[in-house]
Structure formats: structure tokens, C-alpha cells
N, C-alpha and C. Protein backbone atom coordinates (compact mmCIF):
# COMPACT_ATOMS: atom_id res chain seq x y z
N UNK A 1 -5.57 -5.60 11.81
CA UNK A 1 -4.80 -4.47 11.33
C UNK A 1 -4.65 -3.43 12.44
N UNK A 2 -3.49 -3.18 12.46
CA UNK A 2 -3.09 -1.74 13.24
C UNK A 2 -3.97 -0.54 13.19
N UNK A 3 -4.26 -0.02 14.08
CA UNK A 3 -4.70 1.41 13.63
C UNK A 3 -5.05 1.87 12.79
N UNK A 4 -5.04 2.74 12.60
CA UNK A 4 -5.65 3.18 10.82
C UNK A 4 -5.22 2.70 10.08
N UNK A 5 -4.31 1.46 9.65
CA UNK A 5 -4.53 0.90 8.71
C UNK A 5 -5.20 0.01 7.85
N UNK A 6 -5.97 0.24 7.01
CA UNK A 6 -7.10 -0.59 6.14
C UNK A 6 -6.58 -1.94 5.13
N UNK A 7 -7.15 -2.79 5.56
CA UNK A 7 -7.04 -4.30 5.02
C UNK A 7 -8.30 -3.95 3.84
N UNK A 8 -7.76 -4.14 2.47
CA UNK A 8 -8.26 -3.92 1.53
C UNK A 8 -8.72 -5.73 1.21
N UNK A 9 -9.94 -5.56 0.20
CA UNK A 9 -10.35 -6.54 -0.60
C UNK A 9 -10.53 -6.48 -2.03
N UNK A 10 -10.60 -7.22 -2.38
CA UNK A 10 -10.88 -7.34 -4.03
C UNK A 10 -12.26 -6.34 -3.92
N UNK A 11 -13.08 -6.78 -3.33
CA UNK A 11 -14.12 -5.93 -3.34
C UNK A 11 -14.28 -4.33 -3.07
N UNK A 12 -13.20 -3.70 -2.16
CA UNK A 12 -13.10 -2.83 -1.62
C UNK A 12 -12.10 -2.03 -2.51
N UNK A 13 -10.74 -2.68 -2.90
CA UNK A 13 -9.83 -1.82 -3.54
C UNK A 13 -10.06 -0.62 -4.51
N UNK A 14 -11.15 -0.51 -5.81
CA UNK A 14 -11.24 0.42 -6.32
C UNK A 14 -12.11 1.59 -5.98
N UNK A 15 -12.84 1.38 -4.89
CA UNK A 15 -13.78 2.70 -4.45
C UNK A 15 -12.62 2.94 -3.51
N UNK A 16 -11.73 2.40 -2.85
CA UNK A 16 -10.59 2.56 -1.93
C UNK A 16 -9.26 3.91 -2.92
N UNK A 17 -8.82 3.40 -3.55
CA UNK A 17 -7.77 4.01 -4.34
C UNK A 17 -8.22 4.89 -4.96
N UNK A 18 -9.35 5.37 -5.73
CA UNK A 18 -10.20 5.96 -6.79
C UNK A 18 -10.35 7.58 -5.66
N UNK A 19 -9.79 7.82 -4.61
CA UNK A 19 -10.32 9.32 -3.63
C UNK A 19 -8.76 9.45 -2.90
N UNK A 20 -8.28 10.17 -3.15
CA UNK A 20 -7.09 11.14 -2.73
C UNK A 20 -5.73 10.42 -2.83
N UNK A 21 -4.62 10.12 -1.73
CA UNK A 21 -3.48 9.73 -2.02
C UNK A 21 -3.81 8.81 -1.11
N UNK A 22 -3.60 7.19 -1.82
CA UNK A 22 -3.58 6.07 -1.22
C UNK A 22 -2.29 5.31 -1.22
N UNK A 23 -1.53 4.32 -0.17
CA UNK A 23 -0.83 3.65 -0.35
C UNK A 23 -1.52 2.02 0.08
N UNK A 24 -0.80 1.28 -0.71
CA UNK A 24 -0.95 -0.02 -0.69
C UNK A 24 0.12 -1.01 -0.74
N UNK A 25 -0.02 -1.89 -0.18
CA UNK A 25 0.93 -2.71 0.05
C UNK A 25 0.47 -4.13 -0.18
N UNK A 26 1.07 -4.60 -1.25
CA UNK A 26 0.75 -5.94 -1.64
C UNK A 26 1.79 -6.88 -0.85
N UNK A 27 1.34 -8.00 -0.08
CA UNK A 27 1.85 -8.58 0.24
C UNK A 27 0.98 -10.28 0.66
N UNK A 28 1.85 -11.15 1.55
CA UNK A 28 1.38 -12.14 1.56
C UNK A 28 1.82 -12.76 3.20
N UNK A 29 1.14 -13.46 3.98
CA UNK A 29 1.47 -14.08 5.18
C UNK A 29 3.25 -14.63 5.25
N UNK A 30 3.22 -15.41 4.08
CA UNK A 30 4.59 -16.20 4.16
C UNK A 30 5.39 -15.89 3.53
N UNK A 31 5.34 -14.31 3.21
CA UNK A 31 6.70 -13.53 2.93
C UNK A 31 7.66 -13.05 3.79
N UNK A 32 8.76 -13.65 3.79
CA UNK A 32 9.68 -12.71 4.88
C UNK A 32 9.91 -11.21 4.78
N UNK A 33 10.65 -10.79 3.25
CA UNK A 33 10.06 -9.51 3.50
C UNK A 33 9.03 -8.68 3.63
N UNK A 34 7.79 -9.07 3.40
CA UNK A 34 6.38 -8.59 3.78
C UNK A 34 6.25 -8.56 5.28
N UNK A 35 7.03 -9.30 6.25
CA UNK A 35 6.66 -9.17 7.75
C UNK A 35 7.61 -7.84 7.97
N UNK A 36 9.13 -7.89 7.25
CA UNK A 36 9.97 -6.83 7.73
C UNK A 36 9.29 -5.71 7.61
N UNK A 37 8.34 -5.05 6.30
CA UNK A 37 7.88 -4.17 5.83
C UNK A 37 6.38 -3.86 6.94
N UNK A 38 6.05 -4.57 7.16
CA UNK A 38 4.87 -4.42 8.27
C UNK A 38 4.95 -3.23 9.27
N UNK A 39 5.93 -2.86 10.24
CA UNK A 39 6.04 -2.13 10.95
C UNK A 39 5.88 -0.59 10.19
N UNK A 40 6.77 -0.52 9.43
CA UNK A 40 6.92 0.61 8.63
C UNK A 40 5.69 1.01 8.12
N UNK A 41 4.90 0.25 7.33
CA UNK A 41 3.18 0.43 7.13
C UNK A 41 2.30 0.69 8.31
N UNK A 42 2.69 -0.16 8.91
CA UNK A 42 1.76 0.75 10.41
C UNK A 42 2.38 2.01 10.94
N UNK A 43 3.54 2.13 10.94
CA UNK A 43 3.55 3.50 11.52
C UNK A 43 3.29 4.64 10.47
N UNK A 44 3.33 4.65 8.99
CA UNK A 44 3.04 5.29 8.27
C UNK A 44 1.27 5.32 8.63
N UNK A 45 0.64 4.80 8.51
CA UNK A 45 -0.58 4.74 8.64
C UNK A 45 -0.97 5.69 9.86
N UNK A 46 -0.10 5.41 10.68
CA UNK A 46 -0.80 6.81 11.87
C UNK A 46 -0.46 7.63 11.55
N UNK A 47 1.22 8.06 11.17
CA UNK A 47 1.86 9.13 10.87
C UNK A 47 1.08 10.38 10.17
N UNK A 48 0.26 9.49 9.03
CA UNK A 48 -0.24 10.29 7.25
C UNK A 48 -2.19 9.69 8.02
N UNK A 49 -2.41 9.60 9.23
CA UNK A 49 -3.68 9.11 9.14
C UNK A 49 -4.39 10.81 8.81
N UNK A 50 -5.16 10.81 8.21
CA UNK A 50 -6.17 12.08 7.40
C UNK A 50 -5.61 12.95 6.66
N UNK A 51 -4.51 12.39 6.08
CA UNK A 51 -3.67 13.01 4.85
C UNK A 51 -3.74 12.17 4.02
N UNK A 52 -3.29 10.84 4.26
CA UNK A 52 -3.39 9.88 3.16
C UNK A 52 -4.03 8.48 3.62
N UNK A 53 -4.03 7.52 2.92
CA UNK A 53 -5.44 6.06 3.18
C UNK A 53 -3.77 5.24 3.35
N UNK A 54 -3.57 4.56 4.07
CA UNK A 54 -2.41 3.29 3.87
C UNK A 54 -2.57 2.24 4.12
N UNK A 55 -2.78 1.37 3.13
CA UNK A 55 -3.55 -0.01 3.12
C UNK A 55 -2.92 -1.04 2.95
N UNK A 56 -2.98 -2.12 3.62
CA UNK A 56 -2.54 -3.75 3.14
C UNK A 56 -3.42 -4.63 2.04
N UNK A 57 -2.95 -5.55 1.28
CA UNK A 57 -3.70 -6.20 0.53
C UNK A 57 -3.21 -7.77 0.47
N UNK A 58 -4.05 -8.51 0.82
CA UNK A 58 -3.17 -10.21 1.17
C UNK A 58 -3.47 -10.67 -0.09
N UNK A 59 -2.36 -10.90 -1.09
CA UNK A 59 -2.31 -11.30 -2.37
C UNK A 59 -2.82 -12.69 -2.98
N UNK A 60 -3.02 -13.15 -2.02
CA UNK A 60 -3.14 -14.92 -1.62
C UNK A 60 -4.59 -14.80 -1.66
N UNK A 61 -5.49 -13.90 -0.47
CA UNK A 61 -6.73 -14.34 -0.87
C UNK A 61 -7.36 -13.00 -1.67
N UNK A 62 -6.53 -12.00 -2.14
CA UNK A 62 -7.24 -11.48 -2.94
C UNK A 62 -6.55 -11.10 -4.48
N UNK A 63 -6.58 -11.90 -5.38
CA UNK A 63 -5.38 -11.76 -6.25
C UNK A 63 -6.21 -10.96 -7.27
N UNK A 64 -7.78 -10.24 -7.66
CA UNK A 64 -7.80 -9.35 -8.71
C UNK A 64 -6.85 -7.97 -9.22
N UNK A 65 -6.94 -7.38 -7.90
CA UNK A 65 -5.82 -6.05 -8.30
C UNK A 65 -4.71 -6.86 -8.40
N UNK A 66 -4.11 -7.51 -7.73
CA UNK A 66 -2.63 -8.11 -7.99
C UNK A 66 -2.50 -8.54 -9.46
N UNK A 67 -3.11 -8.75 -9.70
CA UNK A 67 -3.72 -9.39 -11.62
C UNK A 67 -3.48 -8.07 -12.17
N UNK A 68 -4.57 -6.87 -11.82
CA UNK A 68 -4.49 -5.90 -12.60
C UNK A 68 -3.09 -5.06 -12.67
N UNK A 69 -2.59 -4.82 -11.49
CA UNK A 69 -1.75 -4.18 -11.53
C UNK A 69 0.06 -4.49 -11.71
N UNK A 70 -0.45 -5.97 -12.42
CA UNK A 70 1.07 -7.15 -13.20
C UNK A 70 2.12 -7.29 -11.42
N UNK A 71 1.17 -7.62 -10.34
CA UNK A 71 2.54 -7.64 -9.14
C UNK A 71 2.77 -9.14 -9.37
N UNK A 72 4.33 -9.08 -9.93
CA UNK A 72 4.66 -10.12 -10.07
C UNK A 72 5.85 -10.70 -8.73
N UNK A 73 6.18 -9.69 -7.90
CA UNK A 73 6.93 -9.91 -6.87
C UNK A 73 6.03 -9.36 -5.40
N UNK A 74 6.27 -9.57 -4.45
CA UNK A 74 6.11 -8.89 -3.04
C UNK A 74 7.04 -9.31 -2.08
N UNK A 75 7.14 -7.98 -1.10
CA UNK A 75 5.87 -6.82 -1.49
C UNK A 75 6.30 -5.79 -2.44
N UNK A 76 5.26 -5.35 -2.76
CA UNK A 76 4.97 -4.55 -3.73
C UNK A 76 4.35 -3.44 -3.42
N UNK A 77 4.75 -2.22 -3.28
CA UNK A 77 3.75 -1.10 -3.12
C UNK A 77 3.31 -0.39 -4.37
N UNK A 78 2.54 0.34 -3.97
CA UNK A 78 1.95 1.45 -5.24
C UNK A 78 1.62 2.85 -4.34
N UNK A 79 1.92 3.47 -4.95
CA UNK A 79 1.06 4.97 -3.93
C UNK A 79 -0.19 5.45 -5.47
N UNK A 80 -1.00 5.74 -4.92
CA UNK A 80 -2.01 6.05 -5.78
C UNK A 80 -2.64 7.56 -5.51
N UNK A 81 -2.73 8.47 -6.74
CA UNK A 81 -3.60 9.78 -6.53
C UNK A 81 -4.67 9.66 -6.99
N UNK A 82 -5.71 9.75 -6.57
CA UNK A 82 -6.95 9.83 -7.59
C UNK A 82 -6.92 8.98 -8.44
N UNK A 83 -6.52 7.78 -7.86
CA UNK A 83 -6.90 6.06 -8.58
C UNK A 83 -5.80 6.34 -9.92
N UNK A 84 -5.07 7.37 -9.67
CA UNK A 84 -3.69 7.07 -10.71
C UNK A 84 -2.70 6.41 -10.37
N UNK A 85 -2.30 5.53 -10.82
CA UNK A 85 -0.64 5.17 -10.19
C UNK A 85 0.44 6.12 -9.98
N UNK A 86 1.05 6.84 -9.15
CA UNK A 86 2.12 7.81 -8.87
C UNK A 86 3.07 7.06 -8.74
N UNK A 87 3.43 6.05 -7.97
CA UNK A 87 5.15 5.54 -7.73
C UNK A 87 4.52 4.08 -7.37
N UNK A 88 6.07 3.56 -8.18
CA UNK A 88 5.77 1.89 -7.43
C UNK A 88 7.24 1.52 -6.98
N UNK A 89 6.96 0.71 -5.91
CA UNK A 89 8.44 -0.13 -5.40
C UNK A 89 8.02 -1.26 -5.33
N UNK A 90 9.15 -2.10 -5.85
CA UNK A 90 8.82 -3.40 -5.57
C UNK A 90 9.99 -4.11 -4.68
N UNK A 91 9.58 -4.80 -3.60
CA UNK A 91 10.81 -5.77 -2.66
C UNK A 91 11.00 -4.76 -1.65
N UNK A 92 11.90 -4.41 -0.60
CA UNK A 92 12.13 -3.81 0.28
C UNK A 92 12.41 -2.68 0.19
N UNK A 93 11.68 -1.36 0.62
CA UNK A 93 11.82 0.21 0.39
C UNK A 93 12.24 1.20 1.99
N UNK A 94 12.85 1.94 1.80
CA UNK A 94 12.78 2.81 3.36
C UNK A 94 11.51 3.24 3.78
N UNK A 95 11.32 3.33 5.01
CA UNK A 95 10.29 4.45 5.85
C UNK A 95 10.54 5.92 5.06
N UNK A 96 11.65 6.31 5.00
CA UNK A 96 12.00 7.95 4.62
C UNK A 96 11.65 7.74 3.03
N UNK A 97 11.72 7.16 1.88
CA UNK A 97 11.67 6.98 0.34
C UNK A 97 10.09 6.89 0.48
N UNK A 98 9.56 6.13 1.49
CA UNK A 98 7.83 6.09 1.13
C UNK A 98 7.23 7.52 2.04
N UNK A 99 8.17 7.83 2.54
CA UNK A 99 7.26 8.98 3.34
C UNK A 99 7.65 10.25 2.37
N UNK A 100 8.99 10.26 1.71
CA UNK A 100 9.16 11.44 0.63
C UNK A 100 8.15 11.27 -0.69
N UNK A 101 7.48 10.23 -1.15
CA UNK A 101 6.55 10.18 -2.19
C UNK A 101 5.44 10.18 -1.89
N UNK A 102 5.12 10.24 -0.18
CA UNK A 102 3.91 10.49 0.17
C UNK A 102 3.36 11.95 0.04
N UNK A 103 4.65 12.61 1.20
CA UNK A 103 4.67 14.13 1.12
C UNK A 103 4.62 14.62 -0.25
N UNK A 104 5.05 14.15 -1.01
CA UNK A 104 5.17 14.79 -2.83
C UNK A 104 3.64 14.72 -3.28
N UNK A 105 2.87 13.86 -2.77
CA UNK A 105 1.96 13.47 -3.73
C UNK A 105 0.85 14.19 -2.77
N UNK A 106 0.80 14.62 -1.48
CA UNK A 106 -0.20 14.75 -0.98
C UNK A 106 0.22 16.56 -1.22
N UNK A 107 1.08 16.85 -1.29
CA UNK A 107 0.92 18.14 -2.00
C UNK A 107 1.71 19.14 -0.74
């Protein structure tokens, strides 16, 4: 993983999301749009690094949250406040649409 961005686990995801404004990104190796979306997650991740957490999650080897949270497509994001769900996109989103619900949510 890039820079501050955090590779989440089944094990890790809910003490992860459960403390301030998190983003996540469900995705999978052999998604095409999951590679397009890649860049954009890393540079968000430096951009919002100690404002917000921006995380990957490989759906393949970790499918509990993907379970919990019904991702039936990827990628899939979620932005999370305080382990609430705030916004979800699913399939291909802008840099500027995830950075305006970031700024919204981080206050």
C-alpha cells in the first residue's frame, strides 16, 4: 500500500471505522475498475492523511464486512463517521465527489 494508505482486514475493519471519518474502498485484484480507482485512493490518502483514515479492503480474501455491508458490486466505497455509514458509491466515482463528502463529513 501507498503511503498512508491502510490495507484493512476482516480483523482490523471495525476498531478501524468505529474513530473519526474513514474511507474505504472495497475492491478486488481482478477488477478493472478497482485498478482505475487505485490512484485516486492513494492520492486521497495523502491529501486527507490526519484528517481522515483512507483504506483499501481486498474483497476476495476478506469478505466479512463485504457480507455486512450487502457490497454486491466493486468497487464500492463507503465513507464512514464514527462507524456510521455517511455516503456510499458504488462502480466508478470522481476524485472531486469523494473529496466533497470527505470535506462535508470531516467538518
Amino acid at each position: 500500500m501507498a503511503g498512508n494508505l491502510i490495507e484493512l482486514t476482516d480483523d482490523t475493519f471495525d476498531s478501524t471505522v468505529n474513530d473519526g471519518v474513514v474511507l474505504v474502498d472495497f475492491w478486488a485484484p481482478w477488477c478493472g475498475p478497482c485498478k482505475m480507482l487505485t490512484p485516486i485512493i492513494e492520492e486521497l490518502a495523502d491529501e486527507y492523511a490526519g484528517k481522515a483514515t483512507i483504506c483499501k479492503m481486498n474483497t476476495d480474501d476478506h469478505r466479512e464486512a463485504a457480507v455486512q455491508f450487502s457490497i454486491s458490486a466493486i468497487p464500492t466505497l463507503i465513507l464512514f463517521k464514527d462507524g456510521q455509514v455517511d455516503k456510499k458509491w458504488v462502480g466508478l466515482t470522481t476524485k472531486d465527489d469523494i473529496a466533497a463528502a470527505l470535506d462535508e463529513a470531516i467538518g
